[in-house]
C-alpha atoms as a PDB file:
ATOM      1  CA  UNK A   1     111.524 183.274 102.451  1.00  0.00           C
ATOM      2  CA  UNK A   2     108.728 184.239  99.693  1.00  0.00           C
ATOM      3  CA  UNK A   3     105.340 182.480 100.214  1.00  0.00           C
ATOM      4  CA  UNK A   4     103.364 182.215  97.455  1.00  0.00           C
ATOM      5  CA  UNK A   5      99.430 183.257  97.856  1.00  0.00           C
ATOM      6  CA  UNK A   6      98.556 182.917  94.635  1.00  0.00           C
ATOM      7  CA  UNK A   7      95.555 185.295  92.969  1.00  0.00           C
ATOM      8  CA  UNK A   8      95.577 188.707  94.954  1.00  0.00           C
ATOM      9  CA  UNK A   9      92.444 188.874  96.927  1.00  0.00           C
ATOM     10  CA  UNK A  10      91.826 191.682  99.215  1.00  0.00           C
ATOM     11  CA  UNK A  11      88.976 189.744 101.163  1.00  0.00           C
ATOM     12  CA  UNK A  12      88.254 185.683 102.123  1.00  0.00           C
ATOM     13  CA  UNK A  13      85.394 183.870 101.470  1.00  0.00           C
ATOM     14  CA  UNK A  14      83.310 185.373 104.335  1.00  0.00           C
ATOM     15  CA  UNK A  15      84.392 188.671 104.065  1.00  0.00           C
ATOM     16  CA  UNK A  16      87.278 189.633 106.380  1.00  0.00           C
ATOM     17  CA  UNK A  17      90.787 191.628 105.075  1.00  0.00           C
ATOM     18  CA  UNK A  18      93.137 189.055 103.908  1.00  0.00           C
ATOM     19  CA  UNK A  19      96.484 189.981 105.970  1.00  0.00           C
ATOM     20  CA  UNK A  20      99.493 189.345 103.838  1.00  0.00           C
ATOM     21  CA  UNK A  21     102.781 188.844 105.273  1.00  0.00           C
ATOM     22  CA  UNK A  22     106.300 190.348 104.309  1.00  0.00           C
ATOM     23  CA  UNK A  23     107.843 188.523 101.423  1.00  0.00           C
ATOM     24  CA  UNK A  24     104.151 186.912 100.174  1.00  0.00           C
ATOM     25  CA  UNK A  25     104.405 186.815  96.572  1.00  0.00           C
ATOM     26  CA  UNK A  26     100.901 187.237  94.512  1.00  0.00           C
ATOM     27  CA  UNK A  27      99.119 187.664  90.976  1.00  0.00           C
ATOM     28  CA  UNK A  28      97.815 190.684  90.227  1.00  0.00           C
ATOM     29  CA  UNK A  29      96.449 192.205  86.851  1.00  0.00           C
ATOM     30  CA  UNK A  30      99.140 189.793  85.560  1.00  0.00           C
ATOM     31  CA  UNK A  31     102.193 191.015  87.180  1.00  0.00           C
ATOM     32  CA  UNK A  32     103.545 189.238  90.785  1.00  0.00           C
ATOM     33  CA  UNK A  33     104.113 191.309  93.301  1.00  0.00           C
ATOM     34  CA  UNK A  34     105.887 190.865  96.822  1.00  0.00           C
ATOM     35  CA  UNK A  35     104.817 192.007 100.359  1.00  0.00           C
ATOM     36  CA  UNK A  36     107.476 194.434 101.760  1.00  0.00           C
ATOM     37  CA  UNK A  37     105.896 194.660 104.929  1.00  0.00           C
ATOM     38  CA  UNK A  38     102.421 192.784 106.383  1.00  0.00           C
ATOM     39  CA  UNK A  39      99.273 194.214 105.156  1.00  0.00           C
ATOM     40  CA  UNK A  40      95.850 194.376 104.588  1.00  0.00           C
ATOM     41  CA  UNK A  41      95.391 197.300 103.401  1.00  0.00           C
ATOM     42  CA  UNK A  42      95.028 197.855  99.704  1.00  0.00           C
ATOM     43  CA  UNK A  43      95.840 195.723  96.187  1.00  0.00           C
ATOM     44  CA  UNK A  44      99.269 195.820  95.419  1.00  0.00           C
ATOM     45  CA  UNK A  45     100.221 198.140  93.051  1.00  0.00           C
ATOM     46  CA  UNK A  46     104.029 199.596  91.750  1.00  0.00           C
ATOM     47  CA  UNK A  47     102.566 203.347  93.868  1.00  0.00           C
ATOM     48  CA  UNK A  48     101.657 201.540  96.687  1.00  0.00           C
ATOM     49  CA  UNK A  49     104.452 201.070  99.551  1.00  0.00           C
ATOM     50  CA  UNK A  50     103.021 197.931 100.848  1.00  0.00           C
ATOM     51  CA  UNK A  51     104.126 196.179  97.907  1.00  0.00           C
ATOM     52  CA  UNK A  52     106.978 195.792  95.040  1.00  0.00           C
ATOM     53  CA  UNK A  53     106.684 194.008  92.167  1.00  0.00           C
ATOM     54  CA  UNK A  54     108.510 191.148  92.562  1.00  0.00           C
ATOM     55  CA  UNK A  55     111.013 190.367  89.921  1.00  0.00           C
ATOM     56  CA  UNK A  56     113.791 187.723  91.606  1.00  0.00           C
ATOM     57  CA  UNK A  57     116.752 186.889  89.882  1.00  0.00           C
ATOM     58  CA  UNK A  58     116.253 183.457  88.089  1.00  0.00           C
ATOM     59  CA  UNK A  59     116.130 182.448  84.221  1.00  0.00           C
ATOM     60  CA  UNK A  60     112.551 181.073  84.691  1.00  0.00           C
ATOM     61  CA  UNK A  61     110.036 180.736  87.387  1.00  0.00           C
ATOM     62  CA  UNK A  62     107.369 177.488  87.089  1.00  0.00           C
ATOM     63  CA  UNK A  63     104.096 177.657  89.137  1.00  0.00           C
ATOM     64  CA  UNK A  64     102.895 173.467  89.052  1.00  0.00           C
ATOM     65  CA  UNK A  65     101.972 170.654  91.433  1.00  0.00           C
ATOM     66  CA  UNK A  66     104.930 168.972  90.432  1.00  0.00           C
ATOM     67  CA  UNK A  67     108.412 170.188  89.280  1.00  0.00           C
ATOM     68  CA  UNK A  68     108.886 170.886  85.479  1.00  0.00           C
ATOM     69  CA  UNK A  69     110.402 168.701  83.557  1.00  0.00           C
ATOM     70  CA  UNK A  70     114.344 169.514  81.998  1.00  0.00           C
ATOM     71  CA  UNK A  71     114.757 172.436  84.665  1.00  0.00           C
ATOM     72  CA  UNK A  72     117.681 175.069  83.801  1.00  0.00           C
ATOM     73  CA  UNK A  73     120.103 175.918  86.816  1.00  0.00           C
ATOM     74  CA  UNK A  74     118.610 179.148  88.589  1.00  0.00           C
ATOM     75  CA  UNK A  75     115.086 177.596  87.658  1.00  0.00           C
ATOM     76  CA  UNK A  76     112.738 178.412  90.353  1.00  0.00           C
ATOM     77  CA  UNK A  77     109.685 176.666  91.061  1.00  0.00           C
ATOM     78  CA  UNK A  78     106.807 177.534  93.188  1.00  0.00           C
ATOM     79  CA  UNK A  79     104.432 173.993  94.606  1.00  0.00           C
ATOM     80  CA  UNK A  80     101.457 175.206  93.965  1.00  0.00           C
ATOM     81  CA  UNK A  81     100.022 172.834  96.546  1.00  0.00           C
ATOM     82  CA  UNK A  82     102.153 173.933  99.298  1.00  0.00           C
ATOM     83  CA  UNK A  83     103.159 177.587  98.172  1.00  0.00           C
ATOM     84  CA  UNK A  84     106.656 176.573  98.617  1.00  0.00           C
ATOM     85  CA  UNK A  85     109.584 177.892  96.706  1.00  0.00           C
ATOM     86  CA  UNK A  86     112.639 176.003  95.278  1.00  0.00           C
ATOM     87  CA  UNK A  87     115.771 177.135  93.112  1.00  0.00           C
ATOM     88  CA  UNK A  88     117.519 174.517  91.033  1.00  0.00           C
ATOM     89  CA  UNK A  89     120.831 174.820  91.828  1.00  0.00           C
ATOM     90  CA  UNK A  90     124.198 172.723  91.054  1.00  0.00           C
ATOM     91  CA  UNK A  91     126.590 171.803  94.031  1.00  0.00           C
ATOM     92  CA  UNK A  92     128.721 169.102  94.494  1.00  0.00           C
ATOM     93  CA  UNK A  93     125.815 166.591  94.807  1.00  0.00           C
ATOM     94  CA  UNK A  94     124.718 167.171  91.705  1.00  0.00           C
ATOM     95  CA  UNK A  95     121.565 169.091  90.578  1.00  0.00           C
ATOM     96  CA  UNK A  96     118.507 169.378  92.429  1.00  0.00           C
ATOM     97  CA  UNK A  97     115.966 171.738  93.742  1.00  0.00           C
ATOM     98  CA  UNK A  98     116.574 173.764  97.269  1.00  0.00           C
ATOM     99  CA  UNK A  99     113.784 175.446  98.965  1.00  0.00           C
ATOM    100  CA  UNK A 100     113.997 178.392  98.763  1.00  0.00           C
END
């Protein structure tokens, strides 16, 4: 399930490699990319074979606290304060977001 990290950053606040995990999505240079495998080793990059960028298959993708308002079905979502994914999807319930 993707994971959302937020900005890239290739070291924490006291100076030790961030590891990423597979499927962690993050910003970088304004693209998002997605861990194919864990890593610490370099930014991601299209070259580099740590990471893809990440694309999905959805009409739009919201990064909030809270979910957006008048969502589309295939809207996904990411909580920024819990890096959590959801799709909003249409079943026999009705319409409502699904994590992801």
């Amino acid at each position: 399930m993707p994971y959302f990290r937020g900005n890239y950053k290739q070291y924490d606040s006291r100076g030790f490699s961030i590891v990423y995990g597979k499927d962690d999505v993050v910003d970088y240079l304004g693209k998002k990319y997605i861990a194919v495998k864990n890593n610490s080793d370099s930014p991601p990059l299209n070259k580099n074979k740590s990471w893809e960028i990440y694309t999905g298959d959805y009409n739009n993708f919201f990064y909030s606290e809270s979910s957006p308002p008048d969502p589309t079905v295939g809207d996904r979502w990411v909580d920024t304060t819990t890096g959590r994914m959801y799709t909003y999807v249409e079943d026999s319930n009705g319409n409502h977001w699904v994590e992801f």
